[in-house]
Protein backbone atom coordinates (compact mmCIF):
# COMPACT_ATOMS: atom_id res chain seq x y z
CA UNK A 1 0.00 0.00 0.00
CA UNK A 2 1.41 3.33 -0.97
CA UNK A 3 2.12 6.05 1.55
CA UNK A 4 -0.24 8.16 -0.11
CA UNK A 5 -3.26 5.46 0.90
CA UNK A 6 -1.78 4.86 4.03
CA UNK A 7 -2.35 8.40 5.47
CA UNK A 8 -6.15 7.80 3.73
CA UNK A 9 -6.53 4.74 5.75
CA UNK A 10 -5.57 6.38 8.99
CA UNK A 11 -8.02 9.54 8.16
CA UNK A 12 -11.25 7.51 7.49
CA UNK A 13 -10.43 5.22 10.45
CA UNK A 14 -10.69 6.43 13.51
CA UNK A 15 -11.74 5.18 16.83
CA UNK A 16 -11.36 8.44 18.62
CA UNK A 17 -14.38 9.66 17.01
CA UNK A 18 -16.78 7.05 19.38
CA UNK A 19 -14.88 9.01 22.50
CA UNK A 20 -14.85 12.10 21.61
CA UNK A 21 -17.91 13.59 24.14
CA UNK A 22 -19.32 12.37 26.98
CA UNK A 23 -22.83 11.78 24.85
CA UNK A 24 -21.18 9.83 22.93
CA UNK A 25 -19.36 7.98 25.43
CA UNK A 26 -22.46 6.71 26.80
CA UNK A 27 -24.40 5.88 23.28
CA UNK A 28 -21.50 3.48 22.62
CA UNK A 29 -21.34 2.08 26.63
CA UNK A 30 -21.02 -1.80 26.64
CA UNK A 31 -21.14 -2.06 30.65
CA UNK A 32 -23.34 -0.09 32.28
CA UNK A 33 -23.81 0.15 36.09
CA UNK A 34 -27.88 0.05 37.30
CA UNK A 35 -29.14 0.51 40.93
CA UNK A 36 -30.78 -3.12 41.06
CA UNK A 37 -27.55 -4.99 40.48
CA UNK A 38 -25.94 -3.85 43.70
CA UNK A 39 -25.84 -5.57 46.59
CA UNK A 40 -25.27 -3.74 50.09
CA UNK A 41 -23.74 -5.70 52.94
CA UNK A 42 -25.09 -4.61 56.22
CA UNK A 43 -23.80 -5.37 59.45
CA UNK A 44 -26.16 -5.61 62.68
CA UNK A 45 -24.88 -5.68 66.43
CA UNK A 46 -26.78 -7.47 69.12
CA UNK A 47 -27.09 -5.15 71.56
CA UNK A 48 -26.15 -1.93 70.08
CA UNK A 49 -28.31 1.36 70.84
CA UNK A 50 -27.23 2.99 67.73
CA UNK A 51 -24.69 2.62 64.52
CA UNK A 52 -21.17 2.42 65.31
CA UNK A 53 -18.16 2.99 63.02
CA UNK A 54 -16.26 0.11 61.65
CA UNK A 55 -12.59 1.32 62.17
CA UNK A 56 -11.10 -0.14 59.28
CA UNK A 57 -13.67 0.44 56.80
CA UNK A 58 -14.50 4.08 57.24
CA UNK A 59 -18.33 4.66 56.55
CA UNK A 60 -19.76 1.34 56.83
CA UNK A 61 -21.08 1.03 60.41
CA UNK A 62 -22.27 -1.82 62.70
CA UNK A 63 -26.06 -1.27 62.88
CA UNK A 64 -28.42 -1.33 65.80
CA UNK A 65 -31.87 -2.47 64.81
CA UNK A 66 -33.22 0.73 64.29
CA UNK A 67 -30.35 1.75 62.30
CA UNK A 68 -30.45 -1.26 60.39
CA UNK A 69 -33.85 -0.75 59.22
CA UNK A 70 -33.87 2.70 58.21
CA UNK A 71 -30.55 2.06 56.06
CA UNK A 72 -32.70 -0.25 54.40
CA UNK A 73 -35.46 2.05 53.74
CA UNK A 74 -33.06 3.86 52.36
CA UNK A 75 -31.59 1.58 49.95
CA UNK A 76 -35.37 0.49 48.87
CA UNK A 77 -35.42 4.59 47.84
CA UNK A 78 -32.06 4.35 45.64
CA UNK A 79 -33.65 1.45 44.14
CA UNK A 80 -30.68 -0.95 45.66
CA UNK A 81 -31.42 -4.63 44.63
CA UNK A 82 -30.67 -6.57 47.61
CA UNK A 83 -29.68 -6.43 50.88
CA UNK A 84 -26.90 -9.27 52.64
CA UNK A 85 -27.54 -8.79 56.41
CA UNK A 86 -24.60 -10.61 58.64
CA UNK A 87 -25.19 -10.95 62.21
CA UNK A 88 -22.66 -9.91 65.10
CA UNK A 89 -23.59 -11.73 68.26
CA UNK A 90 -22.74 -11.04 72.28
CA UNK A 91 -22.42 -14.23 73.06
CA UNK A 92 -20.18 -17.23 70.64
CA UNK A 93 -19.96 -20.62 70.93
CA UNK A 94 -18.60 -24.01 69.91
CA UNK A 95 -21.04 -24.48 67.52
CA UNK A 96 -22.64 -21.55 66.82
CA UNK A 97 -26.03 -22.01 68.33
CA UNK A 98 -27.25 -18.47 67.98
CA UNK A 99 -27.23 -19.03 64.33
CA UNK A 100 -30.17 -20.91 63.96
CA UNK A 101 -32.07 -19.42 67.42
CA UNK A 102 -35.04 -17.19 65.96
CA UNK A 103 -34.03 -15.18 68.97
CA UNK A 104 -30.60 -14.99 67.78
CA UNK A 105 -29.28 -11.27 66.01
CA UNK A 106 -29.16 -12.06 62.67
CA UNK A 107 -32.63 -13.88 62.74
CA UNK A 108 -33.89 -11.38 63.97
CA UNK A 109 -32.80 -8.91 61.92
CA UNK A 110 -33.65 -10.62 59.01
CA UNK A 111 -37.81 -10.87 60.19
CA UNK A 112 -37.57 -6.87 61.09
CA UNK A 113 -35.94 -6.03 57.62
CA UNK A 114 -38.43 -7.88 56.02
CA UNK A 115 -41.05 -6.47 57.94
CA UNK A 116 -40.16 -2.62 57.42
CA UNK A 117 -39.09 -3.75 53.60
CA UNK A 118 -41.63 -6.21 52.10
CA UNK A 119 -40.67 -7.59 48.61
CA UNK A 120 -39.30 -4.18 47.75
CA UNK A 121 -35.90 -5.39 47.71
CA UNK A 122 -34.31 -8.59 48.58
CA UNK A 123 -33.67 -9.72 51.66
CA UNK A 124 -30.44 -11.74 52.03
CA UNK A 125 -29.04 -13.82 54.44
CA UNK A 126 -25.34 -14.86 55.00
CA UNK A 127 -25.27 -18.43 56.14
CA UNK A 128 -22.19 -19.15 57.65
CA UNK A 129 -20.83 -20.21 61.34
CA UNK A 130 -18.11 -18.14 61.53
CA UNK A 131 -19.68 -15.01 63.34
CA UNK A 132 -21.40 -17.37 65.65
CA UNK A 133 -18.94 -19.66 67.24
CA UNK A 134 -16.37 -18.91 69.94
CA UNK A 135 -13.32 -20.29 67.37
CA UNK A 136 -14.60 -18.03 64.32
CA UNK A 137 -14.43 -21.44 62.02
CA UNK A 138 -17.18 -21.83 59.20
CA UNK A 139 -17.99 -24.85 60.94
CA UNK A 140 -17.95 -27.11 64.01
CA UNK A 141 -14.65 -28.37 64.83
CA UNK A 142 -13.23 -31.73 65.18
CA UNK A 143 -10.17 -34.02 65.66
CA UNK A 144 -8.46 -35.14 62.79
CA UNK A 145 -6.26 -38.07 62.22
CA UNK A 146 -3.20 -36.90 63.28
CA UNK A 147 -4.61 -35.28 66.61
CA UNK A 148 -5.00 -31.87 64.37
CA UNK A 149 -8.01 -29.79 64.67
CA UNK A 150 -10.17 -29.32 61.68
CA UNK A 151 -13.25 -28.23 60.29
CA UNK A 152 -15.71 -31.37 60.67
CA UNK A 153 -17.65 -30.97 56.99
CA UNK A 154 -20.23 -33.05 57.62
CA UNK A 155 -21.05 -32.01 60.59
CA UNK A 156 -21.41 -28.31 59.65
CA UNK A 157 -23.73 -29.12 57.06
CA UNK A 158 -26.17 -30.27 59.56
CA UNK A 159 -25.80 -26.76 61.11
CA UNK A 160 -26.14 -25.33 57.46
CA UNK A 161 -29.47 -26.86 57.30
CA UNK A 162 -31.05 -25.85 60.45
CA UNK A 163 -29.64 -22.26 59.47
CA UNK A 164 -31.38 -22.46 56.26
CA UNK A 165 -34.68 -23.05 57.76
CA UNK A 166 -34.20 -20.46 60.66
CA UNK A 167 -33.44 -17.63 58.02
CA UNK A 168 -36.08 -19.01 55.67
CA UNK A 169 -38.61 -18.30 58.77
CA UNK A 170 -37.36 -15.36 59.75
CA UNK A 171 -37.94 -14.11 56.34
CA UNK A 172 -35.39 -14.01 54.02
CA UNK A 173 -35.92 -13.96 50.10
CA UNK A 174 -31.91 -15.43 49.62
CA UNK A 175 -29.46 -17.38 51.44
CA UNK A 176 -26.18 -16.77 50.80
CA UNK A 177 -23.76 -19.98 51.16
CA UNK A 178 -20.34 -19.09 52.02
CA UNK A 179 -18.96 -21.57 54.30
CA UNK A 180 -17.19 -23.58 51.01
CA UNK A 181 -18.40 -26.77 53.09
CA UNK A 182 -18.34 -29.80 50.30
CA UNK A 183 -22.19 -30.46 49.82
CA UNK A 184 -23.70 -27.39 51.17
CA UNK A 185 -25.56 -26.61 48.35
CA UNK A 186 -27.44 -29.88 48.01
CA UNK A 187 -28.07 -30.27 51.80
CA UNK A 188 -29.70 -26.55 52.10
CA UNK A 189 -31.82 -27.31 49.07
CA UNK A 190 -33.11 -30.38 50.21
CA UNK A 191 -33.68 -28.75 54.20
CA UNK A 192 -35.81 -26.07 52.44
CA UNK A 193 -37.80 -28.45 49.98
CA UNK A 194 -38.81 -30.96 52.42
CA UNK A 195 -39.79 -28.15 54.61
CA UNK A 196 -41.91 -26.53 52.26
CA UNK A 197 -40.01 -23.43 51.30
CA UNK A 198 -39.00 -24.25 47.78
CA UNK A 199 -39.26 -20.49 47.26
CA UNK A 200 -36.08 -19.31 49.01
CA UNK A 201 -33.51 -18.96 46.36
CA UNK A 202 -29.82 -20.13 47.39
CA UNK A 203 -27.20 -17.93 46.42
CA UNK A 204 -23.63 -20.20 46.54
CA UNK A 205 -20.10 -18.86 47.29
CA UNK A 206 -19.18 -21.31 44.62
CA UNK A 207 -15.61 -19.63 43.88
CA UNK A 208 -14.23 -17.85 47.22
CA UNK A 209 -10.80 -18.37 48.02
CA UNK A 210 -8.77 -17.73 51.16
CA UNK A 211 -7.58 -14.78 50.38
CA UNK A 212 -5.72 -11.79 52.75
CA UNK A 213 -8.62 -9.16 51.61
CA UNK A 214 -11.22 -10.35 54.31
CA UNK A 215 -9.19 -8.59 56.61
CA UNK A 216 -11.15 -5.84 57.36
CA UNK A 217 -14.53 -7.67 57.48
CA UNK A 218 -13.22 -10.08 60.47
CA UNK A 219 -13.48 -6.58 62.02
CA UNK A 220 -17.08 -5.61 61.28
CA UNK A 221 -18.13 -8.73 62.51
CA UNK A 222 -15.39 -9.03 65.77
CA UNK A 223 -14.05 -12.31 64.67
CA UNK A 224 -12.56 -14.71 67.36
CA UNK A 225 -10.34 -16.68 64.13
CA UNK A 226 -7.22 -17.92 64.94
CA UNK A 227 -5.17 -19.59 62.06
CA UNK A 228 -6.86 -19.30 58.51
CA UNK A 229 -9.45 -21.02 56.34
CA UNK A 230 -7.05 -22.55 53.60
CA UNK A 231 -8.32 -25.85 54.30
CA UNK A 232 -11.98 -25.35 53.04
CA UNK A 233 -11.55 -21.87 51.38
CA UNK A 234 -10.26 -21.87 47.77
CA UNK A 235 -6.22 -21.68 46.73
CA UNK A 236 -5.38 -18.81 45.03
CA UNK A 237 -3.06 -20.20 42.89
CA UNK A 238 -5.62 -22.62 41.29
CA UNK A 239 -8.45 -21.67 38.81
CA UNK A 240 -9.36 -24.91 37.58
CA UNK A 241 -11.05 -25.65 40.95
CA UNK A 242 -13.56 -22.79 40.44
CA UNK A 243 -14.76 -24.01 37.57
CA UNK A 244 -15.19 -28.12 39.50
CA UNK A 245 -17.40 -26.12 41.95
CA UNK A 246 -19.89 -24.06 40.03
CA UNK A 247 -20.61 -27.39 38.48
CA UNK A 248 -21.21 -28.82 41.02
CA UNK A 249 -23.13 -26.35 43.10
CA UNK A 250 -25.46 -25.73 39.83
CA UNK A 251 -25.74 -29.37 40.38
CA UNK A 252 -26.91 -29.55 43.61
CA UNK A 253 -29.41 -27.09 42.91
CA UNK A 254 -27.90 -23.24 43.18
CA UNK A 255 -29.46 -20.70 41.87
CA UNK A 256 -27.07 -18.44 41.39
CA UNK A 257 -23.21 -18.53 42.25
CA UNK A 258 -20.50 -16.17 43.00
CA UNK A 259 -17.19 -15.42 43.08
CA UNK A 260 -15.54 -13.51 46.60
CA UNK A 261 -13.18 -11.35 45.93
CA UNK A 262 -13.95 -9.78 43.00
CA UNK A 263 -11.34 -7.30 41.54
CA UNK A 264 -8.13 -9.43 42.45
CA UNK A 265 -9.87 -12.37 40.77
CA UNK A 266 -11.61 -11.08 37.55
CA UNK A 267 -9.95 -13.51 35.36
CA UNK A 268 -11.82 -16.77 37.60
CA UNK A 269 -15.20 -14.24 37.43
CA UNK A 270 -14.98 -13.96 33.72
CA UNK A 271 -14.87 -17.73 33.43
CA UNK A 272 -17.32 -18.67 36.13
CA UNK A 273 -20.26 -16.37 34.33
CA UNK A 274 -19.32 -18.31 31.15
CA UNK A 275 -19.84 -21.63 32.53
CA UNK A 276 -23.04 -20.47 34.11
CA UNK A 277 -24.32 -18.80 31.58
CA UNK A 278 -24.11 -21.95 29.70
CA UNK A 279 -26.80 -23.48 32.33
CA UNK A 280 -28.65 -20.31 32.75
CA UNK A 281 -27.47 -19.35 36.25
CA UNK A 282 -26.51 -15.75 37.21
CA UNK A 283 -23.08 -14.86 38.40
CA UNK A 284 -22.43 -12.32 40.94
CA UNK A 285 -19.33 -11.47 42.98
CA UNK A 286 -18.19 -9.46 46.01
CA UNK A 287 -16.17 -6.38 46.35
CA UNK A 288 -14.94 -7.52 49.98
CA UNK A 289 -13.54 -5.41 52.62
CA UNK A 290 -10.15 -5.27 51.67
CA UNK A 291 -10.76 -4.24 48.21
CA UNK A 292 -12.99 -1.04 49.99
CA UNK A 293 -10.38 -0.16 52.30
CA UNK A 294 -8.00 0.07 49.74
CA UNK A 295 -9.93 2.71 47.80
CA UNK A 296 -10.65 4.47 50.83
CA UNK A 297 -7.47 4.15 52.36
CA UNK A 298 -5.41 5.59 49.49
CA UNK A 299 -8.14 8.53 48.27
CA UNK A 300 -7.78 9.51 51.91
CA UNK A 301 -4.27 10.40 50.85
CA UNK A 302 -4.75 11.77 47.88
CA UNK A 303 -3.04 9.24 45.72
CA UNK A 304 -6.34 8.64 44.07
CA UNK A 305 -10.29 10.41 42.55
CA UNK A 306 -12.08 8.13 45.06
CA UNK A 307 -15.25 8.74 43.13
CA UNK A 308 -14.03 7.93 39.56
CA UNK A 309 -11.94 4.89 41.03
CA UNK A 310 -15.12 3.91 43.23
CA UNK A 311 -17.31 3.73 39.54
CA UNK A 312 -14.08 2.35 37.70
CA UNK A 313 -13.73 -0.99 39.59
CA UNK A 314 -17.19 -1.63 40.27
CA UNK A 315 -17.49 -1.08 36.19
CA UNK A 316 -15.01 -4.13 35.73
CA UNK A 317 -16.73 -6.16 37.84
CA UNK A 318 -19.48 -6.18 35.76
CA UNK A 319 -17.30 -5.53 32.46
CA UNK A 320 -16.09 -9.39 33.68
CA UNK A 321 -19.64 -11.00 33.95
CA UNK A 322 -21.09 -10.05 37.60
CA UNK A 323 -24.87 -9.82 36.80
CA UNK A 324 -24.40 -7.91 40.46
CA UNK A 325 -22.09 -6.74 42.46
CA UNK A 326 -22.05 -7.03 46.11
CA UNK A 327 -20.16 -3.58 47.59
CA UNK A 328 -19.91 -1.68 50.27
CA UNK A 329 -20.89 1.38 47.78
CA UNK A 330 -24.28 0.09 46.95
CA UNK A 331 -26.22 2.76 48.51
CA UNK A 332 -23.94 5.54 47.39
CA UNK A 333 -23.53 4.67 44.04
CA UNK A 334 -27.14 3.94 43.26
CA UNK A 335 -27.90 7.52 45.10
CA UNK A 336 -25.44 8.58 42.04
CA UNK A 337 -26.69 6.76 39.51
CA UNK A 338 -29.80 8.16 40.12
CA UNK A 339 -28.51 11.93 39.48
């Protein structure tokens, strides 16, 4: 090609026109970021007369329940689509009784949050042991082989199931699974079909690894944890794992699946909403703690636009196949969404 249609070529092509204002910008947007696809995690304290900071996440709060239930109001305004409610007890033991006690926090919270909110949004449920026993485990513990302590897995999922049909009572439209116990899935969905509550859709933490960005959420909900989770949580040097348990929680009868963390992890998110797709399952993930205080920490400095960063990686999330996003930003990003 001469150099004379060379410089043609490079006049009639050009990409920069599809950029060039912010009108255009959005005619041409292939990820857009909607109010009903975010997911707020809320924190409630048994006990508590009113919100209290969380010192490592700056603006999220541990809730009383009158706090609790007018941030929720408040994300049924902004249009916010669900609502994942975790539970931080007074009391902790070996087995995490007050997890399936309807007097317990969490239960509780979830039957006045559904009260106040109806089926305006969802109401979500974290099942998981780990903010109710004394050891901060996802399960009950046990002696292994070689005198070691581990997590007993089939024992937990008897604990899963009563918790299944103590949040399902209480109220809640979605359970979240996030324990990583082998079989959860399958043993919550039969708990809630033989007791007649076919209708509570089960949400499974089908690709969460043991990762160092929970950090700041073991201090929202005052975990007791000593040592780590790497022996039921997922490696993070391994992706073809992920994959092994989508299948087979879509097997066992999920309804949807996730991925936890998100942004550190956005090549196993892009791959999990492809295999789900396949079967018709939505894919969300979780922008955990860590991942907020990092914004947050660093936009405190200056070092970054907190707002455009805050829209940026919530953006990729989605850009990588979340249907929704759980984040800490839910409620302020669907108040700016909304203009």
């Amino acid at each position: 090609m001469s150099e004379a249609n060379l410089d043609r070529s490079a006049g009639r092509i050009r990409p920069r026109r599809l950029r060039s204002t912010p009108a255009m910008r959005r005619l041409v947007a292939q990820t857009r970021l909607h109010p009903a696809e975010l997911i707020w995690p809320l924190f409630v304290r048994e006990g508590a007369d009113g919100p209290r900071p969380v010192t490592s996440m700056p603006g999220v709060e541990q809730h009383s329940l009158d706090s609790l239930v007018t941030a929720a109001r408040e994300a049924v305004s902004a249009g916010v689509g669900g609502l994942m409610l975790f539970g931080v007890p007074q009391q902790r033991d070996a087995t995490g009784t007050g997890a399936d006690d309807p007097d317990g926090i969490l239960n509780v919270a979830l039957a006045t949050v559904r009260e106040a909110v109806g089926d305006d949004t969802l109401v979500m449920a974290d099942l998981c042991l780990d903010e109710f026993t004394d050891h901060g485990h996802c399960g009950v513990l046990t002696t292994g082989p070689r005198g070691e302590t581990v997590v007993d897995n089939d024992a937990t999922l008897e604990r899963y199931a009563a918790m299944a049909l103590a949040q399902a009572d209480a109220g809640a439209h979605v359970l979240g699974l996030s324990g990583m116990m082998d079989g959860q899935v399958g043993v919550v969905r039969d708990a809630l079909d033989a007791h007649g509550r076919s209708d509570v859709v089960v949400l499974a933490y089908a690709a969460k690894y043991a990762s160092g960005y929970y950090g700041p959420f073991r201090d929202a909900v005052e975990s007791t944890l000593q040592g780590d989770r790497s022996t039921y949580q997922q490696d993070p040097a391994n992706a073809a794992e992920s994959l092994r348990e989508v299948r087979l929680d879509m097997e066992q009868g999920a309804d949807m699946v996730m991925v936890k963390p998100a942004l550190p992890y956005l090549d196993i998110l892009a791959k999990v909403a492809d295999v789900a797709a396949q079967a018709g399952v939505p894919t969300a993930a979780y922008q955990v703690s860590g991942e907020y205080a990092q914004i947050e920490a660093a936009a405190e400095r200056g070092w970054i636009d907190r707002d455009r960063v805050v829209l940026e990686s919530l953006t990729a999330i989605r850009r990588a196949g979340a249907g929704s996003v759980l984040t800490y930003y839910a409620l302020e990003v669907a108040r700016r969404l909304n203009g």
